[in-house]
C-alpha atoms as a PDB file:
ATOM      1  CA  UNK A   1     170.615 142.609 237.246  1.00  0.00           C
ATOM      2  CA  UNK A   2     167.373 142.479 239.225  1.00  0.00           C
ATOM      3  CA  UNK A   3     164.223 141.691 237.467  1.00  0.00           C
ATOM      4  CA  UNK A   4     162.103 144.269 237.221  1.00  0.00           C
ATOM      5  CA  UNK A   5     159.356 143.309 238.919  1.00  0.00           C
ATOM      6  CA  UNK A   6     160.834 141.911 242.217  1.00  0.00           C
ATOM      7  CA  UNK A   7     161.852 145.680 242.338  1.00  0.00           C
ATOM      8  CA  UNK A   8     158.200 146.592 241.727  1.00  0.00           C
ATOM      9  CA  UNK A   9     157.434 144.396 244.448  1.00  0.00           C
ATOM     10  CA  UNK A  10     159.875 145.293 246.935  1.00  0.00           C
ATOM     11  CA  UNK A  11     159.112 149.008 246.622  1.00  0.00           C
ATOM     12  CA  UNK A  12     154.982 147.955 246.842  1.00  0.00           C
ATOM     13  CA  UNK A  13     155.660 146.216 250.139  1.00  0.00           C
ATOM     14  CA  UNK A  14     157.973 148.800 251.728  1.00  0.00           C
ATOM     15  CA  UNK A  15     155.068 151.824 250.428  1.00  0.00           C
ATOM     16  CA  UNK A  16     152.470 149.656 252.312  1.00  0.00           C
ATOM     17  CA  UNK A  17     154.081 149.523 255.219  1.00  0.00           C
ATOM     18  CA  UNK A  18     155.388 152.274 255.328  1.00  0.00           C
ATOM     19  CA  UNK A  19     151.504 153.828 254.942  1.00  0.00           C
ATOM     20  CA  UNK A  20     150.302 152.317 257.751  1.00  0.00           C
ATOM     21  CA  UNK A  21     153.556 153.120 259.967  1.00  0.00           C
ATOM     22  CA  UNK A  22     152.352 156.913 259.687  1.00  0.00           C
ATOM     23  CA  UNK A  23     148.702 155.867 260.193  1.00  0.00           C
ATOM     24  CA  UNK A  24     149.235 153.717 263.603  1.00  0.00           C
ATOM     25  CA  UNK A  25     151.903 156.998 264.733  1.00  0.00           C
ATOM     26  CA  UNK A  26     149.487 159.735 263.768  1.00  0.00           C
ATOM     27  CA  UNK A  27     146.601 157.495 265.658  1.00  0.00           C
ATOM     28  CA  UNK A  28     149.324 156.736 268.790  1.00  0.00           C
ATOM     29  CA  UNK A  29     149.723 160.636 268.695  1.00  0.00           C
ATOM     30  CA  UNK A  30     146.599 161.416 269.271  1.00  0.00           C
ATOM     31  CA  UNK A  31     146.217 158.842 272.362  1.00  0.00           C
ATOM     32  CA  UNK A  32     149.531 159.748 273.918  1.00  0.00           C
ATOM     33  CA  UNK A  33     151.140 156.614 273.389  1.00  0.00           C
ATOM     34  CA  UNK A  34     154.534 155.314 272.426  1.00  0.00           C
ATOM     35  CA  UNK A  35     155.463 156.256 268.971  1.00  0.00           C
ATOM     36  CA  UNK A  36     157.205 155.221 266.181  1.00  0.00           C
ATOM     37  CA  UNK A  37     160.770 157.449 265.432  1.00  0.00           C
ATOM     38  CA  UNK A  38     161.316 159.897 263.139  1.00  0.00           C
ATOM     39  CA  UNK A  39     164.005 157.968 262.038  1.00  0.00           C
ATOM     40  CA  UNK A  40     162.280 154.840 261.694  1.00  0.00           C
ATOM     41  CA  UNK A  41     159.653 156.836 259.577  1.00  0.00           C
ATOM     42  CA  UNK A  42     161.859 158.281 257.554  1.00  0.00           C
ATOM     43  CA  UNK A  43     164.398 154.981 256.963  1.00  0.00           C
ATOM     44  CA  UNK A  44     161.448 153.079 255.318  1.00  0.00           C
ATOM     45  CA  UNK A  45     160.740 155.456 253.053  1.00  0.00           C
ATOM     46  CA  UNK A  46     164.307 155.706 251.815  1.00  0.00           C
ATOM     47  CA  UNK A  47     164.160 151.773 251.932  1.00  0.00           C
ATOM     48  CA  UNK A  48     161.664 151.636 249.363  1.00  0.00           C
ATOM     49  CA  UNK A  49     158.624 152.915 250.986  1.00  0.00           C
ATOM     50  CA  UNK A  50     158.622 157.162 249.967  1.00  0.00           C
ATOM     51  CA  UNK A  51     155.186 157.017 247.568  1.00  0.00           C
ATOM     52  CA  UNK A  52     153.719 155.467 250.891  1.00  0.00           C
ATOM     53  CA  UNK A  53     155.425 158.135 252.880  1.00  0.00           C
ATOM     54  CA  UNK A  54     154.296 160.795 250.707  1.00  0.00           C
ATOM     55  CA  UNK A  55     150.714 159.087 250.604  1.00  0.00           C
ATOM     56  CA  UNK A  56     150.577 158.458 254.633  1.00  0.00           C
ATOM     57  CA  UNK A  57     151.259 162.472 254.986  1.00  0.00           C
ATOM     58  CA  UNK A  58     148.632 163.378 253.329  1.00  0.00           C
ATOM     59  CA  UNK A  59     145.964 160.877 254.117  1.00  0.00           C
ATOM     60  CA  UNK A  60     146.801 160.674 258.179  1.00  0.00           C
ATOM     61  CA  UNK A  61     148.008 164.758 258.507  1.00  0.00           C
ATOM     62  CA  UNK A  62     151.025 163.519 259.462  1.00  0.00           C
ATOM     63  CA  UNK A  63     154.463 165.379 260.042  1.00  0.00           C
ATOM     64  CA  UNK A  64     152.959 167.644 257.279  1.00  0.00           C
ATOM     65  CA  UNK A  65     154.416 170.513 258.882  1.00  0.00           C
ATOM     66  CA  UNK A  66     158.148 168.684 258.964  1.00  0.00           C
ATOM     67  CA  UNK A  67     159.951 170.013 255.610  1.00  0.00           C
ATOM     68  CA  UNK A  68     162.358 167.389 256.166  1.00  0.00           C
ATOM     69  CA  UNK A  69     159.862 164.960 255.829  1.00  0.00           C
ATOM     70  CA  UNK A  70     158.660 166.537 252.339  1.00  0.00           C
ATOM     71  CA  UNK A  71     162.085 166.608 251.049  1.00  0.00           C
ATOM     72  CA  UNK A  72     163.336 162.944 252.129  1.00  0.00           C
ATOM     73  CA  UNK A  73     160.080 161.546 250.792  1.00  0.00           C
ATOM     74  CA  UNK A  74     160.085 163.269 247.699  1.00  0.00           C
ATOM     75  CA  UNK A  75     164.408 162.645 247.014  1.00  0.00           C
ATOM     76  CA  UNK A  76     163.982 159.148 248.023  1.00  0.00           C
ATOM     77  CA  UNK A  77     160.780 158.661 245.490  1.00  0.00           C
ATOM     78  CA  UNK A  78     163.146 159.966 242.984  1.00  0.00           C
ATOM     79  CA  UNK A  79     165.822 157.445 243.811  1.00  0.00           C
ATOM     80  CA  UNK A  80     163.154 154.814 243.560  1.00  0.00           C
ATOM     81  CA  UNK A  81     161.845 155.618 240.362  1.00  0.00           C
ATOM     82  CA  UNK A  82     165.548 155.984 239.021  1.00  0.00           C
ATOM     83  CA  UNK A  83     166.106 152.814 240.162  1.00  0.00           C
ATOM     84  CA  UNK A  84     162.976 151.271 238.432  1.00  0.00           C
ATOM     85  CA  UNK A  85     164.052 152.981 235.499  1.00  0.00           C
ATOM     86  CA  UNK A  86     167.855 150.902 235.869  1.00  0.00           C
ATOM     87  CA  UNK A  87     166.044 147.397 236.196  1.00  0.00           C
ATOM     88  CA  UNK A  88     163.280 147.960 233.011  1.00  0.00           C
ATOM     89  CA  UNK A  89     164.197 145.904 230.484  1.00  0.00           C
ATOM     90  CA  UNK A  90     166.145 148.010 227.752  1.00  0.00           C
ATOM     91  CA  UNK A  91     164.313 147.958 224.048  1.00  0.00           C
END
């Protein structure tokens, strides 16, 4: 079993960067610029990073208008918090 709070960890780290990979696309948007994929967006939040996914929508505006983005976010943040639920110690 893994220990609960390397989980917590893991899924802190992937949220975080996951944030800022929708802030520096939203920002390389706006300049025209390379950008990061879709599916590079979307595969760190079902990594471990959907709260950050969710929260990087909403902060940066960002593929708000994508329902496939809402729903991937939001199923994978369900996933994660199952799976926080699976490693919490038992009483």
């Amino acid at each position: 079993m893994i220990p609960l709070k390397l989980v917590l960890i893991y899924i802190a780290v992937l949220s975080l960067i996951t944030f800022f990979a929708y802030g520096i696309d939203k920002h390389k948007a706006r300049k025209g610029a390379w950008r990061i994929s879709e599916k590079a967006l979307l595969g760190l939040g079902l990594l471990g990073g959907a709260a950050g996914g969710l929260l990087g929508m909403r902060v940066f505006h960002h593929k708000t208008k994508h329902r496939y983005f809402w729903v991937i976010n939001f199923a994978a943040l369900l996933l994660h918090i199952l799976l926080i639920g699976l490693a919490a110690p038992k009483m």
